[in-house]
Protein backbone atom coordinates (compact mmCIF):
# COMPACT_ATOMS: atom_id res chain seq x y z
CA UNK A 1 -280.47 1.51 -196.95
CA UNK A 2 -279.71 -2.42 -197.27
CA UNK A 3 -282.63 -4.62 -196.36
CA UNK A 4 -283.00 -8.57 -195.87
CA UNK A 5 -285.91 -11.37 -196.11
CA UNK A 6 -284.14 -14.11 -194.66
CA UNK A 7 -286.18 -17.23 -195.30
CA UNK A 8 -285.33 -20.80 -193.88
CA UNK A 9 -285.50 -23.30 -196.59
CA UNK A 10 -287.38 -26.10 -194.44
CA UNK A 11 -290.49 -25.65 -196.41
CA UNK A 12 -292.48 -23.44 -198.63
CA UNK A 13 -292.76 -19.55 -199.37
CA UNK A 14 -295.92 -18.74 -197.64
CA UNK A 15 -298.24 -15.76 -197.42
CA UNK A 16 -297.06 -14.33 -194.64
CA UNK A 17 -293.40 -14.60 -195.62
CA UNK A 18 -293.68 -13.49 -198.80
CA UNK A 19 -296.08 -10.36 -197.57
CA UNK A 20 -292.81 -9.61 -195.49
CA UNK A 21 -290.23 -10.18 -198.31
CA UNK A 22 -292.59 -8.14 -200.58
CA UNK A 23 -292.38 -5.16 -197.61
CA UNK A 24 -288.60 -5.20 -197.70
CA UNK A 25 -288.34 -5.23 -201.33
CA UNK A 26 -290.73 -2.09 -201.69
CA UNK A 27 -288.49 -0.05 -199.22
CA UNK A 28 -285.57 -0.93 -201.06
CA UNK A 29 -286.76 0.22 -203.93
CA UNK A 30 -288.76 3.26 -202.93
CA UNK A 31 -285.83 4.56 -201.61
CA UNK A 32 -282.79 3.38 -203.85
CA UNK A 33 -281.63 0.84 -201.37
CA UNK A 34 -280.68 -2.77 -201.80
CA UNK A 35 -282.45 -5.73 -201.08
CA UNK A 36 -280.73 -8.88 -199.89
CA UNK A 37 -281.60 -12.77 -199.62
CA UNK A 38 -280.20 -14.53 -197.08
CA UNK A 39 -280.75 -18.30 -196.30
CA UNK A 40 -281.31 -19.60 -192.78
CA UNK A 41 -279.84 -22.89 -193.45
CA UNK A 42 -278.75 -23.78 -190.04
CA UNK A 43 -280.78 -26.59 -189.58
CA UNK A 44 -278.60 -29.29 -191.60
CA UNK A 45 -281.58 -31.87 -191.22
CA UNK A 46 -284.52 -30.04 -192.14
CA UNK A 47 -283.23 -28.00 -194.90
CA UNK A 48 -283.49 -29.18 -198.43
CA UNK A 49 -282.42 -27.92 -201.79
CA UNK A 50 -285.97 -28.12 -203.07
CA UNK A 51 -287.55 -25.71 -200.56
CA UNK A 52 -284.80 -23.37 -201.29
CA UNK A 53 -285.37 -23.50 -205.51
CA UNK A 54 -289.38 -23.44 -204.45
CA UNK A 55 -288.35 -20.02 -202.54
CA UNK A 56 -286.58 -18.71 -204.86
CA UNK A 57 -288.86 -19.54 -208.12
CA UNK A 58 -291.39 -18.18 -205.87
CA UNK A 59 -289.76 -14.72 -205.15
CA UNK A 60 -288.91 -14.92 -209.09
CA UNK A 61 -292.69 -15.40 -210.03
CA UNK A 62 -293.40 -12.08 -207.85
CA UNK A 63 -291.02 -10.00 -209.23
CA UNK A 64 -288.84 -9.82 -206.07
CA UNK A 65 -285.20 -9.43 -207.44
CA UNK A 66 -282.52 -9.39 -204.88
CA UNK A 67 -279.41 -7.56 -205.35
CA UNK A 68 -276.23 -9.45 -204.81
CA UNK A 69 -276.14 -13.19 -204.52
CA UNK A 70 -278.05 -15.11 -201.78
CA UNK A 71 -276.35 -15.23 -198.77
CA UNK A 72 -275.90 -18.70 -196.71
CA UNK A 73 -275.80 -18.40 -192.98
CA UNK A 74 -274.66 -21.88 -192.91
CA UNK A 75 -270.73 -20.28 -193.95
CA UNK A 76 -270.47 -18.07 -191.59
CA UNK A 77 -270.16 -20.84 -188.59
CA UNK A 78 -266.36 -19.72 -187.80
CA UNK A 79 -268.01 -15.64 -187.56
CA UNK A 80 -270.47 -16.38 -185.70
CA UNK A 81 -268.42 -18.73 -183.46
CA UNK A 82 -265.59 -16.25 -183.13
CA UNK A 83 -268.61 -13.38 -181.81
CA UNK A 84 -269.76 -15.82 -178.84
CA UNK A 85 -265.48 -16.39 -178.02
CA UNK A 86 -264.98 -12.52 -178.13
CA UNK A 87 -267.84 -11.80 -175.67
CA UNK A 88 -266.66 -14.92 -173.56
CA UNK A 89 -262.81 -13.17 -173.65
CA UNK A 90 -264.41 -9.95 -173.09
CA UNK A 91 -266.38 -11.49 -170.01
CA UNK A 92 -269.84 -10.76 -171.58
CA UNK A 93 -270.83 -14.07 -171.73
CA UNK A 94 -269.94 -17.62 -169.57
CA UNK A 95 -269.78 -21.19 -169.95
CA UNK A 96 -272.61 -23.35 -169.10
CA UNK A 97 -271.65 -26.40 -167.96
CA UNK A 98 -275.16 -27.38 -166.54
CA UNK A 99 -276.46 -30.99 -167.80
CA UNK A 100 -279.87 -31.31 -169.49
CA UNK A 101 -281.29 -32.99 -166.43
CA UNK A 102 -280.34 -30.74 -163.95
CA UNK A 103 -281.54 -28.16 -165.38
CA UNK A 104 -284.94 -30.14 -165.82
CA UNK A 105 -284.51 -30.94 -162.39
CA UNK A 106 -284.09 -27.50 -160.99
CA UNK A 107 -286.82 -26.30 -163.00
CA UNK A 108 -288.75 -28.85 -161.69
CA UNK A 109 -287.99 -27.57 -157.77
CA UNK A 110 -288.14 -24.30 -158.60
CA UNK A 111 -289.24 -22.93 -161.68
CA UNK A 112 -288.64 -19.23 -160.78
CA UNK A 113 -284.48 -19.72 -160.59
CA UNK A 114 -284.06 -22.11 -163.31
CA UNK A 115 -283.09 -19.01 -165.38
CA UNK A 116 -281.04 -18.02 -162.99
CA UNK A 117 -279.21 -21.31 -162.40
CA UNK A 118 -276.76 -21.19 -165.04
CA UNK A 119 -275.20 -17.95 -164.53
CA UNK A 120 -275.17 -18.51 -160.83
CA UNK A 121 -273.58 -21.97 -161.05
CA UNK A 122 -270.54 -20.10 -163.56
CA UNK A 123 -270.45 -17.31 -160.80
CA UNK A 124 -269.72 -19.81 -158.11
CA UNK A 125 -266.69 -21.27 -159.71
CA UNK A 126 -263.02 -20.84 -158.81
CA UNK A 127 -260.91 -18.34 -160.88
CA UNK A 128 -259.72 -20.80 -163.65
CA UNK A 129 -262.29 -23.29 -163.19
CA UNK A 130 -264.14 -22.99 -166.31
CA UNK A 131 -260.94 -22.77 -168.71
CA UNK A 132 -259.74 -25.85 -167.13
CA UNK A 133 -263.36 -27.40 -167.49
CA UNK A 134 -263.18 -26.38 -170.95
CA UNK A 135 -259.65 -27.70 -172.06
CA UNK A 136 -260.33 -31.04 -169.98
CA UNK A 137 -263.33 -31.43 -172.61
CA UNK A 138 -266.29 -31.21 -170.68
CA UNK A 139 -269.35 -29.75 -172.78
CA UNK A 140 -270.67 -26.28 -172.66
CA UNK A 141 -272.88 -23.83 -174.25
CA UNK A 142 -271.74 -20.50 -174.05
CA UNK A 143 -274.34 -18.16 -172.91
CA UNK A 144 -274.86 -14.06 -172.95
CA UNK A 145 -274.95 -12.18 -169.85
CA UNK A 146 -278.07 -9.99 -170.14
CA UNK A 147 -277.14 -6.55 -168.12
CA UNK A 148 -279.41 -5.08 -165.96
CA UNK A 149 -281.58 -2.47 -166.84
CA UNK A 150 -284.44 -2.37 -169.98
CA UNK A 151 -283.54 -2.57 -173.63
CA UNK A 152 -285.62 0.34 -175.80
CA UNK A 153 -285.97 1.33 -179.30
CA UNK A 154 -288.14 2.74 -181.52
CA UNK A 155 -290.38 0.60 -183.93
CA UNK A 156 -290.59 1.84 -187.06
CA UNK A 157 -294.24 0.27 -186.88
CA UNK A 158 -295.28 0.61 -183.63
CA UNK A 159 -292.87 3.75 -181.98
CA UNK A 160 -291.32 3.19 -178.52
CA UNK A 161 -290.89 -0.25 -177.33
CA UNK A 162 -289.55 -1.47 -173.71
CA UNK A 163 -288.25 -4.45 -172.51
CA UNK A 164 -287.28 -4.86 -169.00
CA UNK A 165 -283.59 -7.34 -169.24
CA UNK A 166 -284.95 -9.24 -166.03
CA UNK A 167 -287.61 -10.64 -168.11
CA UNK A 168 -284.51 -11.99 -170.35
CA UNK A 169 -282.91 -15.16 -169.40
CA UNK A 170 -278.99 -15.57 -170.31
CA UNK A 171 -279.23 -16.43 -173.62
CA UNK A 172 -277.29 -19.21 -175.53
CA UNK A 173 -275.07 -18.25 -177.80
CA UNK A 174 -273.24 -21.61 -178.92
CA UNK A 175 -274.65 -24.79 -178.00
CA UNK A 176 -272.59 -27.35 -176.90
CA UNK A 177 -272.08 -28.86 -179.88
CA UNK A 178 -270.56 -25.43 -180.90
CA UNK A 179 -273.54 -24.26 -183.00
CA UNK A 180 -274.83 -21.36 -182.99
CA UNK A 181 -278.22 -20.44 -181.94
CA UNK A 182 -280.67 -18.04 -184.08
CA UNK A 183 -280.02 -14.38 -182.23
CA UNK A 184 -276.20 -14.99 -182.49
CA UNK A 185 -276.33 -15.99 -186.10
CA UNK A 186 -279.20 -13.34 -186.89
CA UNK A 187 -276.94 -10.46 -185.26
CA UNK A 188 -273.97 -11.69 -186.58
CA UNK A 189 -274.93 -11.69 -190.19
CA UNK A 190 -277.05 -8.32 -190.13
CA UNK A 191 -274.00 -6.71 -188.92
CA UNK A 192 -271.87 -8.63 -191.54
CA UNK A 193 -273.95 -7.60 -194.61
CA UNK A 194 -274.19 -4.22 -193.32
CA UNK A 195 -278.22 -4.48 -192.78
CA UNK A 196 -279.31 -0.94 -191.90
CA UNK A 197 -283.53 -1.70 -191.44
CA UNK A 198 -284.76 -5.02 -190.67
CA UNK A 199 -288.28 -5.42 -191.31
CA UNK A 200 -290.29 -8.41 -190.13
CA UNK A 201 -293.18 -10.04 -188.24
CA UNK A 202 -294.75 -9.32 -185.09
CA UNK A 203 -293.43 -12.43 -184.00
CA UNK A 204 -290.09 -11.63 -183.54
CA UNK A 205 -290.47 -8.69 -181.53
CA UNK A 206 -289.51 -10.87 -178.37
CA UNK A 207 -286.15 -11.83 -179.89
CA UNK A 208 -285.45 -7.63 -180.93
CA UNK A 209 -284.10 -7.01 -177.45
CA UNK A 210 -281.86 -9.59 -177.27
CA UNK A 211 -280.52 -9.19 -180.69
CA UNK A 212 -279.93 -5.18 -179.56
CA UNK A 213 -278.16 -6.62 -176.42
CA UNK A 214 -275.74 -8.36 -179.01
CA UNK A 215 -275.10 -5.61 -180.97
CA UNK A 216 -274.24 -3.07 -178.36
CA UNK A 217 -272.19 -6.12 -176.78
CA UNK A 218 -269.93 -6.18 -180.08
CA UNK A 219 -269.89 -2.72 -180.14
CA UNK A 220 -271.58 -2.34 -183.60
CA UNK A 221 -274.26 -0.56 -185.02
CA UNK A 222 -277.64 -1.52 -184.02
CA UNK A 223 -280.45 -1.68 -187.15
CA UNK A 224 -283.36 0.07 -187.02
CA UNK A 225 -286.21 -2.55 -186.72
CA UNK A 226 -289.79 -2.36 -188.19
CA UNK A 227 -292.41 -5.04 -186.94
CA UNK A 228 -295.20 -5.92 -189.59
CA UNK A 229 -298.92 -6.77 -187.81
CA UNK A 230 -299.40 -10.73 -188.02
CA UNK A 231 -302.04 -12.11 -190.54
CA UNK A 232 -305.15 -13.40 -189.06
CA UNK A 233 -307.93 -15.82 -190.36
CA UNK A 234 -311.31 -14.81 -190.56
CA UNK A 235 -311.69 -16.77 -187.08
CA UNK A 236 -309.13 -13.69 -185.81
CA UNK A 237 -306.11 -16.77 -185.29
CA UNK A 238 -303.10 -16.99 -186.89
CA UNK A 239 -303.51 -17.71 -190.07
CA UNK A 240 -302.75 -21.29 -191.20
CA UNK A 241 -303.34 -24.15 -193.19
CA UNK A 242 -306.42 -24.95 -191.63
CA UNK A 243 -308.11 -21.53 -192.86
CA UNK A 244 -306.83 -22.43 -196.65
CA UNK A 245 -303.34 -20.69 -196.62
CA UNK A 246 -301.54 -22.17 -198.93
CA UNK A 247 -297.71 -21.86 -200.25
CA UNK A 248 -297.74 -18.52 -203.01
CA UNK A 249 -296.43 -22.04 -205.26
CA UNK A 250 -300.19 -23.09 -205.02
CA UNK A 251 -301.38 -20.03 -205.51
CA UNK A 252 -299.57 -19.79 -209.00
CA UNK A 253 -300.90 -22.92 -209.95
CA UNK A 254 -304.82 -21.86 -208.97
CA UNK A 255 -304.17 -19.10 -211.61
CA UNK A 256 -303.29 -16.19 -209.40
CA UNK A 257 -301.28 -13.36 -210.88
CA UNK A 258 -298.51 -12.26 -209.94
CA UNK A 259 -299.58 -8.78 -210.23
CA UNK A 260 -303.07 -9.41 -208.37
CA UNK A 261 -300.80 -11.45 -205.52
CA UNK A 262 -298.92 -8.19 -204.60
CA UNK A 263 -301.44 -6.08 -204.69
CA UNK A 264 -303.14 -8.20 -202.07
CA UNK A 265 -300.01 -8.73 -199.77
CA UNK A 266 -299.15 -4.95 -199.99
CA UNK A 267 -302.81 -4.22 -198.78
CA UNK A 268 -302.49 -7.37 -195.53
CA UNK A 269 -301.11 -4.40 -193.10
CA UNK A 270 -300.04 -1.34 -195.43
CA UNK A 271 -302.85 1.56 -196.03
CA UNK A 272 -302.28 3.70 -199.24
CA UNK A 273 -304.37 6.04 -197.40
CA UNK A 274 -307.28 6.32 -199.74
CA UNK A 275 -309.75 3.73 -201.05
CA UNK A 276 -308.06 2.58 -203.67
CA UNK A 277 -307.21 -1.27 -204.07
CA UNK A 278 -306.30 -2.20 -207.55
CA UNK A 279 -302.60 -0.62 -207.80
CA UNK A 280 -299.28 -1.70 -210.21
CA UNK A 281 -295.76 -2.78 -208.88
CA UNK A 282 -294.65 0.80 -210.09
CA UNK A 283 -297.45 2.54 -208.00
CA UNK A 284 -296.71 0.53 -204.98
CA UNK A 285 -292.69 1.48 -205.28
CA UNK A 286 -294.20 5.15 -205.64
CA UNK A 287 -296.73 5.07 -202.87
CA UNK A 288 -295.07 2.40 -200.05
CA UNK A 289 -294.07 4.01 -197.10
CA UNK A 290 -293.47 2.56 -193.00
CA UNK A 291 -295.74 5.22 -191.44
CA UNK A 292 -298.32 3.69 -193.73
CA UNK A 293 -297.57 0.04 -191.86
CA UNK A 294 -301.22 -0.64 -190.15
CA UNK A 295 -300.19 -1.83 -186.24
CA UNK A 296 -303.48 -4.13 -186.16
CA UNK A 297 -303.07 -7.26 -187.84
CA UNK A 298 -305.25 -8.18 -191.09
CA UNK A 299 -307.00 -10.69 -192.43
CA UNK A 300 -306.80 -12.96 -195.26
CA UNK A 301 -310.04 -12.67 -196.89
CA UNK A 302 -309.36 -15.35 -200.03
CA UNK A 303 -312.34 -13.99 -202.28
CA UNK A 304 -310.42 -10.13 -202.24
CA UNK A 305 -308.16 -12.16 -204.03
CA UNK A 306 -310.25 -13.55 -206.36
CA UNK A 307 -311.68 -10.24 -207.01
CA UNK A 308 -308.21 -8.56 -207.23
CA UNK A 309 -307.12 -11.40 -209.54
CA UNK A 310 -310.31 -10.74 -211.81
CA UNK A 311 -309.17 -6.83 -211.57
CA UNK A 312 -305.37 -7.73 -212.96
CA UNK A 313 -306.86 -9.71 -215.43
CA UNK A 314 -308.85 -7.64 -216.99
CA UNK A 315 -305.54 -5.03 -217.81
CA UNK A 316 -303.85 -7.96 -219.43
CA UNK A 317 -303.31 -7.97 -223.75
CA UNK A 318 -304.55 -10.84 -225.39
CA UNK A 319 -300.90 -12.38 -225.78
CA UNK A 320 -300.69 -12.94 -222.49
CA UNK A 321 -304.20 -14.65 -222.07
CA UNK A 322 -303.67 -17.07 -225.19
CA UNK A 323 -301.61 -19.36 -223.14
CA UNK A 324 -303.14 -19.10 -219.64
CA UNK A 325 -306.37 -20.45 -221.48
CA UNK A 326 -304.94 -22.89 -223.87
CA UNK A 327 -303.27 -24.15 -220.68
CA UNK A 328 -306.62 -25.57 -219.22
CA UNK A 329 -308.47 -26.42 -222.34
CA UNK A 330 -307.32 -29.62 -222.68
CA UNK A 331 -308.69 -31.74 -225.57
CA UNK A 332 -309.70 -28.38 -227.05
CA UNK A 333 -305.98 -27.10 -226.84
CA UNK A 334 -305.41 -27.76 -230.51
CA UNK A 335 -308.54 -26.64 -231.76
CA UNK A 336 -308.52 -23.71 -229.60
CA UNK A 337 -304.87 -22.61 -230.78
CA UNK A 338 -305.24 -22.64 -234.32
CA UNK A 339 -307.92 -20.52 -234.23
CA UNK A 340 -306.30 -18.19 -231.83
CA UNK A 341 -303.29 -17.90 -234.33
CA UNK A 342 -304.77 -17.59 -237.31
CA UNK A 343 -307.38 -15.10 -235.91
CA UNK A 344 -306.00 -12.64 -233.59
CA UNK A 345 -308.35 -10.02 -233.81
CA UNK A 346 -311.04 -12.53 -233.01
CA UNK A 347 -309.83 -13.94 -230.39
CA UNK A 348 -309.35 -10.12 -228.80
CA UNK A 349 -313.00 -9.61 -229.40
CA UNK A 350 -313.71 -13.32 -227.48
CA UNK A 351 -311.05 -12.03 -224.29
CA UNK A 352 -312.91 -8.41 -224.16
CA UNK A 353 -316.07 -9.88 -224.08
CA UNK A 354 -315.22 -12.82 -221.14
CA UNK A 355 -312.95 -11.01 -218.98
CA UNK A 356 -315.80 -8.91 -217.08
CA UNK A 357 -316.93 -12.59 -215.57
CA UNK A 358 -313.73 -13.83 -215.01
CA UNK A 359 -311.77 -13.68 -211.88
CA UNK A 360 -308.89 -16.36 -213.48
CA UNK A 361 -307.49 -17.81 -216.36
CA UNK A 362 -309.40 -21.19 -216.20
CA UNK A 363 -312.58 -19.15 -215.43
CA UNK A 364 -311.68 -17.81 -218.93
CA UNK A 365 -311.12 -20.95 -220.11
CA UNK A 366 -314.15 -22.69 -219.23
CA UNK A 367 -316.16 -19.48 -220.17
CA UNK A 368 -314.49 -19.86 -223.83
CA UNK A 369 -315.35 -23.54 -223.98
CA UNK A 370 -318.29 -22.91 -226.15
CA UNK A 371 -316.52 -20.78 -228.91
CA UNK A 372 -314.03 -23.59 -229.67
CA UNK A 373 -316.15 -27.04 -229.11
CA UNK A 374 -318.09 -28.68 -231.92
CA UNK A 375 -320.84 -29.92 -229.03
CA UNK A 376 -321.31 -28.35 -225.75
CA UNK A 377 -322.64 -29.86 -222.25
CA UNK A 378 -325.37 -28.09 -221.16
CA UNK A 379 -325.75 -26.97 -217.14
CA UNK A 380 -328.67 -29.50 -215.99
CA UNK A 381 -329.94 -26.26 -213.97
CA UNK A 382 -329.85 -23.83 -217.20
CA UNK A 383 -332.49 -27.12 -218.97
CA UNK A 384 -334.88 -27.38 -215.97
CA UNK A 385 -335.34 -23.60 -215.13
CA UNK A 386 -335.45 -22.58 -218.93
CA UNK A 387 -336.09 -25.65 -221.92
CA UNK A 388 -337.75 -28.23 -219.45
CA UNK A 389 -340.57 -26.37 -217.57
CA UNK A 390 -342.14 -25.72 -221.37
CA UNK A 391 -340.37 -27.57 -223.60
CA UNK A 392 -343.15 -27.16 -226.51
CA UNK A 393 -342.59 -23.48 -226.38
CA UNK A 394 -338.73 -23.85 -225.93
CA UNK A 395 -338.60 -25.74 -229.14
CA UNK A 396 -340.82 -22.86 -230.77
CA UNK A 397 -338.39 -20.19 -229.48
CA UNK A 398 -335.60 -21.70 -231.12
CA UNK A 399 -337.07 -22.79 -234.23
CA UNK A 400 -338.32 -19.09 -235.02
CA UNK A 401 -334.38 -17.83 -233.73
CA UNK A 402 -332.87 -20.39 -236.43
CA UNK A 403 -335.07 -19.46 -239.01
CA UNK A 404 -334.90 -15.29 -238.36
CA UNK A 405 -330.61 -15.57 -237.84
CA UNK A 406 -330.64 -17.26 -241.30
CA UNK A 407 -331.74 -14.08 -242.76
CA UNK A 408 -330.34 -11.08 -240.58
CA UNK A 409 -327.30 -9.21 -240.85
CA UNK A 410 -324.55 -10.39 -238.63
CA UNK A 411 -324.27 -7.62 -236.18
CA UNK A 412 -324.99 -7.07 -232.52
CA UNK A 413 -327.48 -3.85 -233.64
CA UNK A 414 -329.11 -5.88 -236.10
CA UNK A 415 -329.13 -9.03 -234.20
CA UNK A 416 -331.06 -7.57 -231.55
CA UNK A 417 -333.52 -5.12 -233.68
CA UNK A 418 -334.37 -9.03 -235.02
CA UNK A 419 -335.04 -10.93 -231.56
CA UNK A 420 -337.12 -7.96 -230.24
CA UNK A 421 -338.96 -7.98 -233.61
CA UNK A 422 -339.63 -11.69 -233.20
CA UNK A 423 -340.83 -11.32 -229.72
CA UNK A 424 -343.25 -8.81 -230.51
CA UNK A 425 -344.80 -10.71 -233.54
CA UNK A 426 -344.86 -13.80 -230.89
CA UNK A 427 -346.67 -12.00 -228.37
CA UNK A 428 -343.39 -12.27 -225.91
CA UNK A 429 -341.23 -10.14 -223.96
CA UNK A 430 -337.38 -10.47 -225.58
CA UNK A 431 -336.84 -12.39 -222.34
CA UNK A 432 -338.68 -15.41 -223.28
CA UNK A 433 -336.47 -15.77 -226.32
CA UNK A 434 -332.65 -14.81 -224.74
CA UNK A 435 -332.90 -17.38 -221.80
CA UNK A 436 -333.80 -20.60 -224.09
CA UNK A 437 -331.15 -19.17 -226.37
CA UNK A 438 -328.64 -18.43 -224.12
CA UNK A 439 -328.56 -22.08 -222.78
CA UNK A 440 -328.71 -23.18 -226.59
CA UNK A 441 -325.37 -21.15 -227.13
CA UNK A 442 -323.63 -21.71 -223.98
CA UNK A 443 -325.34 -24.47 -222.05
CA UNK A 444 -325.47 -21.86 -219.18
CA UNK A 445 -328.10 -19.62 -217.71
CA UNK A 446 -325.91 -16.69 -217.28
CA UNK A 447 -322.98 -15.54 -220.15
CA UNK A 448 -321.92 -12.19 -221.15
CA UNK A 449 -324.58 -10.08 -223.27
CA UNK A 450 -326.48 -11.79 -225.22
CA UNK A 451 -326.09 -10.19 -228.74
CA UNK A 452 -322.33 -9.68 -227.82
CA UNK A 453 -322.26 -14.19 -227.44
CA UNK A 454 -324.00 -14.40 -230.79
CA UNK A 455 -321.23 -11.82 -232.67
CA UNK A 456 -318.01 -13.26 -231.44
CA UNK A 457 -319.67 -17.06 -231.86
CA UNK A 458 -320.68 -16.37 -235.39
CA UNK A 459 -322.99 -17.10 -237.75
CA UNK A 460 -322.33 -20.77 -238.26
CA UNK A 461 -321.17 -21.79 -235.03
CA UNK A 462 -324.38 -19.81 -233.53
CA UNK A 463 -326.92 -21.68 -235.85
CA UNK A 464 -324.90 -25.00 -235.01
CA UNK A 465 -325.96 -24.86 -231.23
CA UNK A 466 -329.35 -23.92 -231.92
CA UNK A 467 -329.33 -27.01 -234.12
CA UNK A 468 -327.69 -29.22 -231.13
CA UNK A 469 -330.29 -27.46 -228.56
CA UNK A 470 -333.32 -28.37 -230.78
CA UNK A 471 -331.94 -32.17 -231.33
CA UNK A 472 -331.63 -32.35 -227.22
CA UNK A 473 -335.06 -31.25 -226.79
CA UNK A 474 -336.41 -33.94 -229.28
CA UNK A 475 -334.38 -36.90 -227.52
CA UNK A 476 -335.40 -35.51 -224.28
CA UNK A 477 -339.16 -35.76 -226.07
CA UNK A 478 -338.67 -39.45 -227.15
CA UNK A 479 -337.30 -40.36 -223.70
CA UNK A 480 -340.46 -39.31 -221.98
CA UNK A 481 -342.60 -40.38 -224.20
């Protein structure tokens, strides 16, 4: 089984392309096969070295590994040219000598024959006409002569598929400029690298017919072709920029995972045929299959993402979290990585106890903010709802938490058997003590457990915020006073 993802390097890897390189590359693998890249580089002007490296590191950052080196369909001009001159000999195709403008102007008297026009204008010519046309220099495309009848196959995806040939028009093969158009070029090189299953999008089923036409023309084996459902927006269109698609490049740079990336491509139109979501690039190898291939298109939900992101997180060891937080902690970086270093088991406790809130690496990052700064900003939310309504009794709280921490045992057990005691001598549920606290600690309303934040913060660095929380409240005193 040899399979393709044949990008165009005229911009960047996108979701839906990559969902369909990831397809190809599964099915390769699953069944032993070999996965090819080939570049659609055709179009000289908008082509560009850059796109291609941003493709590639792209595919790279995924995991997809191709098998033998990328393929150019720019080098294969003389092939493909020599395909279109064999059908021409072999009088399965014709030269077009119609100009631009009469063709606009036929079209414009009758729209129904302008697809007709060419082939009847060739047919009308005396024997020897169009070789003497041709050698005198006058331009021409060479176009195919669709045959009567209807062009079927069988979709991998979607079973038996008919196209009736009248509904083709006599394709171009070589424009005049002796180029070759993208079914020649397409057909030409699947046959060349021996492509056996071509998977893609919905959105080339139209050009499947004609490609089969050229195959059976050459006399060569025809692949057997799979169309993948289309990826929708929540709105049900296309998706597209406008819906916040972005380039998988962005993606990597919003602190997606690779890992959490594929699992969300393989689920936009494959079913694993139970409810499970979170899966490995080993289990998808060992569970992808085509009959599995949904025919109705999906849609991109970007918060599944998040959530699958948060999922792949969470199975990560601390080595590989270090740097994806130390990457957005910025003036904290060096604080930050010194401690990490020189206290690894630590800093496993901190990841364990953030990575339940986290959905990526800077929501880990800002999360462990706290643990590292000398001072903390606090959430101006967090201060109304829980120091500002009572601020009298919010100094009280965390006066009597300062001087009962200064005395317990440094556990999470014997942290809380403390607070609880202290709420009952002060009349309070354990509530009225956490909240304050927890803004003291964090400067935010919500954090992990509470007696879990006060273990991995520590003694020091715990009593420290109180002591920054009670100095806030006494400015904010003075300055409404």
């Amino acid at each position: 089984m040899r399979l393709r993802f044949a990008p165009s390097p005229t911009g960047h890897l996108h979701v839906g392309g990559a969902r369909t390189a990831l397809f190809n590359w599964l099915l390769a693998r699953r069944e032993g096969g070999v996965f090819l890249l080939r570049i659609e580089d055709t179009d000289r002007e908008r082509s560009s070295v850059e796109m291609l490296d941003a493709i590639l590191e792209g595919l790279r950052w995924m995991g997809l590994d191709w098998d033998e080196e990328p393929f150019h369909q720019s080098r294969g001009l003389e092939r493909h040219q020599a395909d279109a001159h064999r059908l021409l000999r072999e009088g399965l195709a014709y030269r077009d000598f119609t100009r631009p403008e009469e063709l606009v102007r036929i079209r414009q008297e009758d729209p129904t024959r302008a697809a007709r026009y060419p082939r009847e204008a060739a047919d009308a010519m005396a024997p020897g006409e169009s070789e003497e046309r041709a050698h005198g220099g006058e331009p021409f495309a060479v176009r195919f002569k669709v045959p009567a009848g209807a062009t079927r196959w069988k979709d991998l995806v979607h079973g038996s598929l008919r196209f009736r040939n009248t509904d083709l028009e006599d394709l171009v093969l070589l424009r005049a400029d002796g180029t070759p158009t993208y079914n020649l070029a397409v057909a030409s090189d699947d046959h060349h690298q021996r492509i056996t299953h071509v998977i893609r999008g919905d959105d080339h089923i139209s050009n499947t017919p004609k490609q089969i036409l050229l195959h059976e023309a050459l006399g060569r084996p025809v692949p057997e072709f799979a169309h993948v459902p289309m990826i929708l927006g929540p709105d049900g269109k296309r998706l597209s920029k406008r819906h916040g698609a972005a380039a998988i490049g962005e993606y990597r740079k919003r602190g997606i995972l690779p890992e959490a990336m594929v699992n969300f491509l393989a689920l936009l139109g494959w079913s694993p045929g139970t409810d499970e979501e979170v899966f490995s690039m080993e289990e998808l190898v060992s569970r992808f299959s085509l009959d599995r291939v949904l025919k109705k298109s999906s849609v991109f939900d970007p918060d599944k993402l998040q959530w699958l992101n948060g999922r792949h997180l969470a199975k990560l060891p601390a080595s590989r979290l270090a740097p994806m937080i130390l990457q957005e902690l910025g003036e904290l970086r060096g604080v930050a990585e010194e401690r990490i270093a020189g206290e690894p088991e630590w800093f496993a406790s901190l990841a364990e106890l953030l990575l339940p809130r986290a959905r990526s690496g800077r929501d880990l990052a800002e999360q462990a903010r706290p643990y590292f700064a000398e001072r903390i900003d606090y959430d101006p939310e967090a201060v109304r709802k829980h120091w500002r309504k009572d601020p009298e009794t919010a100094v009280a709280h965390l006066e009597a938490l300062r001087a009962c921490f200064h005395e317990v045992e440094w556990t999470e057990d014997a942290l809380e058997t403390a607070l609880r005691a202290l709420a009952k001598e002060r009349g309070v549920g354990a509530g009225k003590l956490i909240h304050p606290l927890r803004v003291a600690l964090t400067g935010q309303a919500v954090s992990p457990g509470i007696f879990e934040v006060l273990a991995v913060m520590g003694r020091n660095l715990s009593l420290a915020r109180i002591d920054q929380a009670l100095e806030e409240l006494e400015a904010a005193h003075r300055r409404d006073s």
